[in-house]
C-alpha atoms as a PDB file:
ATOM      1  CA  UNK A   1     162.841-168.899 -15.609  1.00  0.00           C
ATOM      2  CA  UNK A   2     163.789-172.173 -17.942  1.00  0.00           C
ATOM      3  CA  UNK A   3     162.569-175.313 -16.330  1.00  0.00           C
ATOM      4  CA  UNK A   4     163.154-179.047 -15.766  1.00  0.00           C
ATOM      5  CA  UNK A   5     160.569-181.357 -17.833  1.00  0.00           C
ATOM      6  CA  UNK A   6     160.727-185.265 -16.062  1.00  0.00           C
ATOM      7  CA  UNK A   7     158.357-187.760 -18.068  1.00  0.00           C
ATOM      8  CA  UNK A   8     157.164-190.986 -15.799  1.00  0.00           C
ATOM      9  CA  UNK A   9     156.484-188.597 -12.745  1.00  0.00           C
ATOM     10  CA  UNK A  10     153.552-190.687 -11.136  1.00  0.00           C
ATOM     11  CA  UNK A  11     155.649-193.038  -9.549  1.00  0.00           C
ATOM     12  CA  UNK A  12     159.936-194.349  -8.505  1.00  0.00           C
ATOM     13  CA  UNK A  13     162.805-192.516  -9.690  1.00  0.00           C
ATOM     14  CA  UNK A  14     160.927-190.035 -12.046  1.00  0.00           C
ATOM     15  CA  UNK A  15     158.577-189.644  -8.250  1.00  0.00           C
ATOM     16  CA  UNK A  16     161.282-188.790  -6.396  1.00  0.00           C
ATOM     17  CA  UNK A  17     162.900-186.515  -9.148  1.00  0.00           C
ATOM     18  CA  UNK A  18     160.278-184.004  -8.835  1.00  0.00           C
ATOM     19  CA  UNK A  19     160.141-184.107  -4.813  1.00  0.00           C
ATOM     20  CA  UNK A  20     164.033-183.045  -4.964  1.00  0.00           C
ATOM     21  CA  UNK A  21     163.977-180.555  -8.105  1.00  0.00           C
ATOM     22  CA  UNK A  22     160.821-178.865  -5.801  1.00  0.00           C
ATOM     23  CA  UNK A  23     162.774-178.429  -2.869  1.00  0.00           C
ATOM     24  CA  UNK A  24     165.620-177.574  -4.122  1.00  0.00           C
ATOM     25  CA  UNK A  25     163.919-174.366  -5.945  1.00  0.00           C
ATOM     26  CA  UNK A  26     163.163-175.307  -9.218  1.00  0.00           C
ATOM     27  CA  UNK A  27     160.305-174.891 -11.499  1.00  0.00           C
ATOM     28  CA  UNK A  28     159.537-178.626 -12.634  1.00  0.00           C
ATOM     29  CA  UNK A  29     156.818-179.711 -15.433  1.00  0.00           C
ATOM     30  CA  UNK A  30     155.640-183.462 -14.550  1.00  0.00           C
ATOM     31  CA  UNK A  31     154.758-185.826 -17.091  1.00  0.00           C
ATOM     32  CA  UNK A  32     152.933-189.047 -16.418  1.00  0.00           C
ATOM     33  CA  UNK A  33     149.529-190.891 -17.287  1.00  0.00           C
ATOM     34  CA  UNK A  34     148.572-190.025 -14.222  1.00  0.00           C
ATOM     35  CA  UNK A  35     148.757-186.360 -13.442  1.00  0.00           C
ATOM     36  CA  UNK A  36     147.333-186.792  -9.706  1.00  0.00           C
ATOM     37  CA  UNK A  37     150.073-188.313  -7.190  1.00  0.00           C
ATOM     38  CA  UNK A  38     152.351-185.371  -8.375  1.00  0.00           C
ATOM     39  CA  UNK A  39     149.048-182.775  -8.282  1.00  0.00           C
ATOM     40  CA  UNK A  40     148.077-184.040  -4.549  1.00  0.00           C
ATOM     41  CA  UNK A  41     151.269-183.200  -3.295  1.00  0.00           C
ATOM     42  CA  UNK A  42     151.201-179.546  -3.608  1.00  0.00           C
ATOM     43  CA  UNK A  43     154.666-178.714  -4.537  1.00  0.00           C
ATOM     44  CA  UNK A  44     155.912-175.131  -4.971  1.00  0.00           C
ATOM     45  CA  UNK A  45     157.198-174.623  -8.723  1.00  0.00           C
ATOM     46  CA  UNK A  46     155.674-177.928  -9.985  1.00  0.00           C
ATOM     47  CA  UNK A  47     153.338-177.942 -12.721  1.00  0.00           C
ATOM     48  CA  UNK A  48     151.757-181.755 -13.645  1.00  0.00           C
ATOM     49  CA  UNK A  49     150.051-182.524 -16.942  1.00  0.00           C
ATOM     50  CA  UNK A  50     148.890-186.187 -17.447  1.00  0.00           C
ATOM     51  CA  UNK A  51     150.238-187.605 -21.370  1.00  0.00           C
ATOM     52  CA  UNK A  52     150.698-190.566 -23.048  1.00  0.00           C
ATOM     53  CA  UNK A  53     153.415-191.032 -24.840  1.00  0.00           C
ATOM     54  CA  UNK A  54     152.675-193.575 -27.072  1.00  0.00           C
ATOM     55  CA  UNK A  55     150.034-190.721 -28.436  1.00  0.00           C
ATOM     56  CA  UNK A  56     152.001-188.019 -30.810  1.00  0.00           C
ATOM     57  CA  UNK A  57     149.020-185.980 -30.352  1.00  0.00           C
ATOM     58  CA  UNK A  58     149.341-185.809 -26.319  1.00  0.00           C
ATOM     59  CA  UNK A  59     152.887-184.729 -26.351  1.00  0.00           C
ATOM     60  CA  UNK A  60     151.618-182.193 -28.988  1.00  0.00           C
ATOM     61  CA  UNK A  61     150.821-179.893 -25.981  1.00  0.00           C
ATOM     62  CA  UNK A  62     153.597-179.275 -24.196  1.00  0.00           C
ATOM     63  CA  UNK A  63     155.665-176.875 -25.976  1.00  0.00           C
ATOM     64  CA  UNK A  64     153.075-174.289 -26.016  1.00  0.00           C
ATOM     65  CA  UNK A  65     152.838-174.826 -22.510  1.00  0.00           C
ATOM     66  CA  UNK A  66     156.589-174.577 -21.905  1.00  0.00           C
ATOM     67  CA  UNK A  67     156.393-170.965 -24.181  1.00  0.00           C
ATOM     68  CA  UNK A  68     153.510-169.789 -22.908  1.00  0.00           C
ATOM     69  CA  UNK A  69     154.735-170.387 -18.781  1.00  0.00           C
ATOM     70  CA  UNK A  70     158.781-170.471 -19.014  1.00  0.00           C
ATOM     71  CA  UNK A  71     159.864-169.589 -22.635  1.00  0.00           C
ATOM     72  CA  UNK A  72     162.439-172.016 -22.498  1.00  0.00           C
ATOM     73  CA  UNK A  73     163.160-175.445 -20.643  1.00  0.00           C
ATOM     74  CA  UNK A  74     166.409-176.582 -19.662  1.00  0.00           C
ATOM     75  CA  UNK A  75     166.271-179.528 -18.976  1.00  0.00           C
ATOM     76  CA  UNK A  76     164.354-182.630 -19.771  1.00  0.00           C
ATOM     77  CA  UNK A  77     164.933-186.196 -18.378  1.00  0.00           C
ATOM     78  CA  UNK A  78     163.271-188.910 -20.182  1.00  0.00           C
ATOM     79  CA  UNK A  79     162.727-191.294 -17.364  1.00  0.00           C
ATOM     80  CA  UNK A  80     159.365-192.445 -18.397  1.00  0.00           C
ATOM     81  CA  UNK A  81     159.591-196.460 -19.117  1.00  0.00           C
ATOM     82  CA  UNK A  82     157.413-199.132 -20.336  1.00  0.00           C
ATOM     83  CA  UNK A  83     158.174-202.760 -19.571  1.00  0.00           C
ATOM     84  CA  UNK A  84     157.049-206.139 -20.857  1.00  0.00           C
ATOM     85  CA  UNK A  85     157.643-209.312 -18.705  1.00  0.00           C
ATOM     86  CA  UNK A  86     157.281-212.414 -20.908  1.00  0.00           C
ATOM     87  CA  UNK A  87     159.451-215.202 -22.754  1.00  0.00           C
ATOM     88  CA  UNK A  88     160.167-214.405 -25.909  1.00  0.00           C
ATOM     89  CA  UNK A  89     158.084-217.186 -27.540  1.00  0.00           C
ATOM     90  CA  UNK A  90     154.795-215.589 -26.040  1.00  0.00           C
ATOM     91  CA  UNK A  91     155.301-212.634 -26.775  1.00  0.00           C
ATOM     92  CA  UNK A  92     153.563-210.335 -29.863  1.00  0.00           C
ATOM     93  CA  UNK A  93     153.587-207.901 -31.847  1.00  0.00           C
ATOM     94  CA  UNK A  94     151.972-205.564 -29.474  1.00  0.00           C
ATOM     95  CA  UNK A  95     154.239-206.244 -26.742  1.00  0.00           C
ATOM     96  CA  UNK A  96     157.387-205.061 -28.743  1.00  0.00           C
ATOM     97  CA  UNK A  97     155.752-201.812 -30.035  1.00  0.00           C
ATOM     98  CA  UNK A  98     154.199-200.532 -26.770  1.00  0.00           C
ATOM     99  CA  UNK A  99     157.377-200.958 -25.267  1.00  0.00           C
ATOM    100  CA  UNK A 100     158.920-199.247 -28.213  1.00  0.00           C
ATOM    101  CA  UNK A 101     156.476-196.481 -28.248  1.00  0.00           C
ATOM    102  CA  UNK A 102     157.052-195.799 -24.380  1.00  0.00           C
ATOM    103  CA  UNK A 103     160.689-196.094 -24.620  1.00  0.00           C
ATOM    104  CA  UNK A 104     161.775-195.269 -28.122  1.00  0.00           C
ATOM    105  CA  UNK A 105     158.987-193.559 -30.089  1.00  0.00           C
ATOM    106  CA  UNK A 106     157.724-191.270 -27.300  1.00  0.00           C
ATOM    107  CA  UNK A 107     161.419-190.566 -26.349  1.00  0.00           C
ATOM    108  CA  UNK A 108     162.097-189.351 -29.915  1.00  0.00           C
ATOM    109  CA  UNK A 109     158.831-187.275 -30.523  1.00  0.00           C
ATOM    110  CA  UNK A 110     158.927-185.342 -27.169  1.00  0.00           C
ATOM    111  CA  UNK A 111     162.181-183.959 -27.669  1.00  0.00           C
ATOM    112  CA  UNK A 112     161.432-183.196 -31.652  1.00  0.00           C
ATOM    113  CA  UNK A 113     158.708-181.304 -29.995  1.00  0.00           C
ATOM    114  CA  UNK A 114     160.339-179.313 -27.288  1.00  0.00           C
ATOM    115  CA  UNK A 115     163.764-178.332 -29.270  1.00  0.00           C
ATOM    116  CA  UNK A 116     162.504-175.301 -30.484  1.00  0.00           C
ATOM    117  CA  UNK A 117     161.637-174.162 -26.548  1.00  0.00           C
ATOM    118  CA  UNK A 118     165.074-175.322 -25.458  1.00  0.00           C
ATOM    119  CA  UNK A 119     167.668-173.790 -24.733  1.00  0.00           C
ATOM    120  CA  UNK A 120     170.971-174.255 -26.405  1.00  0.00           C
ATOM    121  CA  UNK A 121     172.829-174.717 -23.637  1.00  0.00           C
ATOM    122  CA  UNK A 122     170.292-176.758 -22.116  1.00  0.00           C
ATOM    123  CA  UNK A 123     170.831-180.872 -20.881  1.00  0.00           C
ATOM    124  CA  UNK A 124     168.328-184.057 -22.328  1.00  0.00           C
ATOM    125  CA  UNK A 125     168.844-187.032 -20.674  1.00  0.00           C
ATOM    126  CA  UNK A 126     167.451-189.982 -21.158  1.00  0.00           C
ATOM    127  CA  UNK A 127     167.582-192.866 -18.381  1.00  0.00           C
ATOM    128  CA  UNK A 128     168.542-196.310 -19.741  1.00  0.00           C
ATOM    129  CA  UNK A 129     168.956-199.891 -18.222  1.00  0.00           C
ATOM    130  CA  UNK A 130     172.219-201.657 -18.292  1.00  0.00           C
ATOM    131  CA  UNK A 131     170.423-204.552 -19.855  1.00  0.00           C
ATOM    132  CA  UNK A 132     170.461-202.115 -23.176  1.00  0.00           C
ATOM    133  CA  UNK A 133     174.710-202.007 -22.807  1.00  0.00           C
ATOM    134  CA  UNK A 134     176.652-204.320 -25.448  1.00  0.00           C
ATOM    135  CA  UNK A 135     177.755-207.092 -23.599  1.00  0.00           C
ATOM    136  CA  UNK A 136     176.082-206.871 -20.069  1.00  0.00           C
ATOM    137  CA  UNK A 137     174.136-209.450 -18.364  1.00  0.00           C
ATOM    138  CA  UNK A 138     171.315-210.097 -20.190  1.00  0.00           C
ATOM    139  CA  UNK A 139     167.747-211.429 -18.696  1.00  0.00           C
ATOM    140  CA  UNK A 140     165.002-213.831 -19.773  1.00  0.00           C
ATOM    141  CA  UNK A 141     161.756-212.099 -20.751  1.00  0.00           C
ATOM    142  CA  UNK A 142     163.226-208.421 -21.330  1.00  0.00           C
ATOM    143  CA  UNK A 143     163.712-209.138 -24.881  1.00  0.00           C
ATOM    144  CA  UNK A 144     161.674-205.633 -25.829  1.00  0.00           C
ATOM    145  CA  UNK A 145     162.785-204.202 -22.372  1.00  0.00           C
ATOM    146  CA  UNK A 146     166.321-204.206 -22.880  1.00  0.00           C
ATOM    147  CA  UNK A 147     166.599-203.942 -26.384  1.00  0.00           C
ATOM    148  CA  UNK A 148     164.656-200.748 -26.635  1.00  0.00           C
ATOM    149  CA  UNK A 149     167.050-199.574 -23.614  1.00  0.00           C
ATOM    150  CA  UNK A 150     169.776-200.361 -25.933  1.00  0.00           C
ATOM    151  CA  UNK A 151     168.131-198.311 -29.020  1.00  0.00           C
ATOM    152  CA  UNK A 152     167.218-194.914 -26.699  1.00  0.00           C
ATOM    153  CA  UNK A 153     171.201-195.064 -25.748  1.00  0.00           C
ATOM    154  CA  UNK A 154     171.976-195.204 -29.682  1.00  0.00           C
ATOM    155  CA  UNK A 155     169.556-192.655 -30.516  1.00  0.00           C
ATOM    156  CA  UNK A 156     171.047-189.834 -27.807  1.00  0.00           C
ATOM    157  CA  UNK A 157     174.504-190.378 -29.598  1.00  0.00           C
ATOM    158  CA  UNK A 158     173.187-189.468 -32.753  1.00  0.00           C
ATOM    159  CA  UNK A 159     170.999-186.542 -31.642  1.00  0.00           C
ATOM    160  CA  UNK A 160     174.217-185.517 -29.576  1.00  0.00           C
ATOM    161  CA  UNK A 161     176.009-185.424 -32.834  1.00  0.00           C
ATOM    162  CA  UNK A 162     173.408-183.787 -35.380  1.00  0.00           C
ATOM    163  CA  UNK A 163     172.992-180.549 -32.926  1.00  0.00           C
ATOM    164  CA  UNK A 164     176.849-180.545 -31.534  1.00  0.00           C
ATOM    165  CA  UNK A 165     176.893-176.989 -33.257  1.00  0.00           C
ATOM    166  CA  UNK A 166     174.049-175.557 -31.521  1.00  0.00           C
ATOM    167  CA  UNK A 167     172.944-177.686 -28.417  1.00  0.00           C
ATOM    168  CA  UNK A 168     171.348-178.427 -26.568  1.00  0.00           C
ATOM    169  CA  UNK A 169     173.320-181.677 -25.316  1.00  0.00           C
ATOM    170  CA  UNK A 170     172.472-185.184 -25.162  1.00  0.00           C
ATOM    171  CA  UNK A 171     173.467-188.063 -22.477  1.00  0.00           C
ATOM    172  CA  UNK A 172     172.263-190.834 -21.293  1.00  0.00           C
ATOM    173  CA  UNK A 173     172.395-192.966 -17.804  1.00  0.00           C
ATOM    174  CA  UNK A 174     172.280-196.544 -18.021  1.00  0.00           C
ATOM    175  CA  UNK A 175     170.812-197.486 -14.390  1.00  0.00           C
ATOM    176  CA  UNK A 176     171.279-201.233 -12.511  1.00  0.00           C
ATOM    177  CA  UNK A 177     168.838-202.190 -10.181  1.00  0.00           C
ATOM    178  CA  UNK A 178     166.914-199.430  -8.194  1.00  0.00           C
ATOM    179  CA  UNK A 179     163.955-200.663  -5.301  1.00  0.00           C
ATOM    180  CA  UNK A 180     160.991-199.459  -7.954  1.00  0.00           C
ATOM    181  CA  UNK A 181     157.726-200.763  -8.938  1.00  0.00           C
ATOM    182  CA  UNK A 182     159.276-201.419 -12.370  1.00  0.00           C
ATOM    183  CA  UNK A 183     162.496-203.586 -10.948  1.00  0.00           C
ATOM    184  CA  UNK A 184     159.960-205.816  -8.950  1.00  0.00           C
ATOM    185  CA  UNK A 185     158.018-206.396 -12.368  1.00  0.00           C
ATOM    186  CA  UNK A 186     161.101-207.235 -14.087  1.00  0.00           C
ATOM    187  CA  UNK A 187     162.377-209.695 -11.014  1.00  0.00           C
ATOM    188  CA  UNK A 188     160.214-210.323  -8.343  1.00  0.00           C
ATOM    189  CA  UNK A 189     161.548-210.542  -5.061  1.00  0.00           C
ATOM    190  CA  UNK A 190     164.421-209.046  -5.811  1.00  0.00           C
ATOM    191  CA  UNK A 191     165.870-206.570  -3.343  1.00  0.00           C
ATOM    192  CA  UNK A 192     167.991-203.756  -4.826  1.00  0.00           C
ATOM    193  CA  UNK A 193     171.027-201.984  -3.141  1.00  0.00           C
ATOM    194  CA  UNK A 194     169.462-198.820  -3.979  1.00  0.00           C
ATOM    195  CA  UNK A 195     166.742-196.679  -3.691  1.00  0.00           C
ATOM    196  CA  UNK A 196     164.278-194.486  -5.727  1.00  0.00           C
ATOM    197  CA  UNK A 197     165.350-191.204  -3.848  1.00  0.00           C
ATOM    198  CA  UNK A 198     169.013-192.193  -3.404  1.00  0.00           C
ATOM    199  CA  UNK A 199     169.105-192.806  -7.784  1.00  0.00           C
ATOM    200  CA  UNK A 200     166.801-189.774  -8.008  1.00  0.00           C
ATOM    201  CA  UNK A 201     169.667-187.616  -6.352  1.00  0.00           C
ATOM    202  CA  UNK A 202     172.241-189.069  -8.645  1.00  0.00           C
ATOM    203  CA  UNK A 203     170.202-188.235 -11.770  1.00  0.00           C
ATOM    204  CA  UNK A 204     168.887-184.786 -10.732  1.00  0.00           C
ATOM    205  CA  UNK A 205     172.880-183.604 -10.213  1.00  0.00           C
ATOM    206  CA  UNK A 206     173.971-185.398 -13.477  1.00  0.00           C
ATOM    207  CA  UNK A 207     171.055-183.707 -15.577  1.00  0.00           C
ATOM    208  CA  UNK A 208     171.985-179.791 -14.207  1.00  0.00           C
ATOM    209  CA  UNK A 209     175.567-180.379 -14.667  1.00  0.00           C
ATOM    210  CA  UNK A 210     177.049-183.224 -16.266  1.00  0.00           C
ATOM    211  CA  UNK A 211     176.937-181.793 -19.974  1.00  0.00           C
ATOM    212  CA  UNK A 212     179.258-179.865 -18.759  1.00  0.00           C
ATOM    213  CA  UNK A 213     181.312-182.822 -19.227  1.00  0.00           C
ATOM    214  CA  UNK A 214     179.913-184.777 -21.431  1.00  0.00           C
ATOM    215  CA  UNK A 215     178.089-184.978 -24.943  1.00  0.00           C
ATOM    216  CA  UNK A 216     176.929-188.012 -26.640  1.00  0.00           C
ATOM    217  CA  UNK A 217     177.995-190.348 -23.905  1.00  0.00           C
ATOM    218  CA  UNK A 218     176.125-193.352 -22.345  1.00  0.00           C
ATOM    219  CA  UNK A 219     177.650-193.579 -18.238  1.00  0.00           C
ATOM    220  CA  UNK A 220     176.784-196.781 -16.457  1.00  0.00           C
ATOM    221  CA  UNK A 221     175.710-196.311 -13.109  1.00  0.00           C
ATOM    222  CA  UNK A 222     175.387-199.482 -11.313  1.00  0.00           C
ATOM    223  CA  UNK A 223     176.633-201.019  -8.168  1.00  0.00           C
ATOM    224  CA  UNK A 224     174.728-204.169  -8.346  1.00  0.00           C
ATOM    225  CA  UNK A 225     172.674-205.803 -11.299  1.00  0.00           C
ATOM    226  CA  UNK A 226     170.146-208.503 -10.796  1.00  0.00           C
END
């Protein structure tokens, strides 16, 4: 049976994603740092392997593993993030490229990797901010953030385009605020209209069937943004 591959499973949306994909019967591959919130709850179907993605090498591992115990994969929902909090006169060099190798780099070299175990009618998502849309409200400090958000949406229209022959498709869902551990980094204090498991249901529909509908295509899903 193909499965569902979520990246940033340890904790918020990509948390919750994995709860719901479980109970709703399907076999799930976790990806996080940290391998052991997903692995101490026991979940039928789930599989968790802790990588970094801002290592080429530790991503280098998964599509033997997807061969070896599925054949194929489905789905995979980049929802893994990295975020750097600071005005843009203090920040360095550093800053921008872990946030680039999180949210960019990592995004790019995981699903080079897993194309040839995917199917072609398969879905890759990747989960966005609206602070990386062209004329949204744009925040203080989120100068890599956002930007990088902005650069993942351009990249799944161009990776929707090279394989339009052949699949699988690309899409991408460019999220307001959500009650995580990330939004509270990004604005403290802030109280969201939304939470984890209530986006995580969203997403989890949209990646099994909205490329049915759509290919290439960045959808804004936001009722409030800070």
């Amino acid at each position: 049976m193909a499965g569902i591959i979520v990246t940033g499973s340890s904790r918020g949306i990509g948390y919750q994603l994995v709860r719901l994909l479980s109970e709703n019967g399907h076999q799930v591959l976790a990806l996080s740092r940290n391998s052991q919130r997903i692995e101490q709850l026991n979940l039928p179907r789930v599989h968790s392997i802790a990588i970094d993605l801002e290592n080429p090498e530790s991503c280098g591992q998964i599509p033997q593993w997807i061969a070896t115990h599925w054949g194929k994969a489905s789905t995979l929902i980049h929802n893994a993030g990295a975020l750097v909090n600071k005005p843009f006169a203090s920040m360095q060099w550093e800053d921008f490229e872990k946030v680039y190798r999180v949210n960019v780099f990592g995004v790019a070299e995981l699903t080079r990797l897993v194309l040839p175990v995917f199917e072609p009618e398969g879905h890759i998502v990747a989960i966005s901010s609206m602070g990386g849309i062209q004329g949204s409200a744009k925040f203080p400090g989120l100068a890599a953030y956002s930007s990088s958000k902005g650069a993942v949406i351009t990249l799944m229209e161009l990776l929707a385009e090279e394989y339009k022959e052949t699949g699988p498709s690309f899409n991408t869902l460019a999220l307001g605020a959500v009650q995580t551990e990330m939004l509270e980094e990004a604005f403290p204090g802030y109280k969201a209209p939304l939470e984890a498991h209530e986006m995580a249901a969203y997403i989890a529909d949209f990646a099994l069937t909205g490329h049915r509908f759509y290919n290439g295509k960045v959808l804004q899903v936001s009722s409030s943004t800070p």
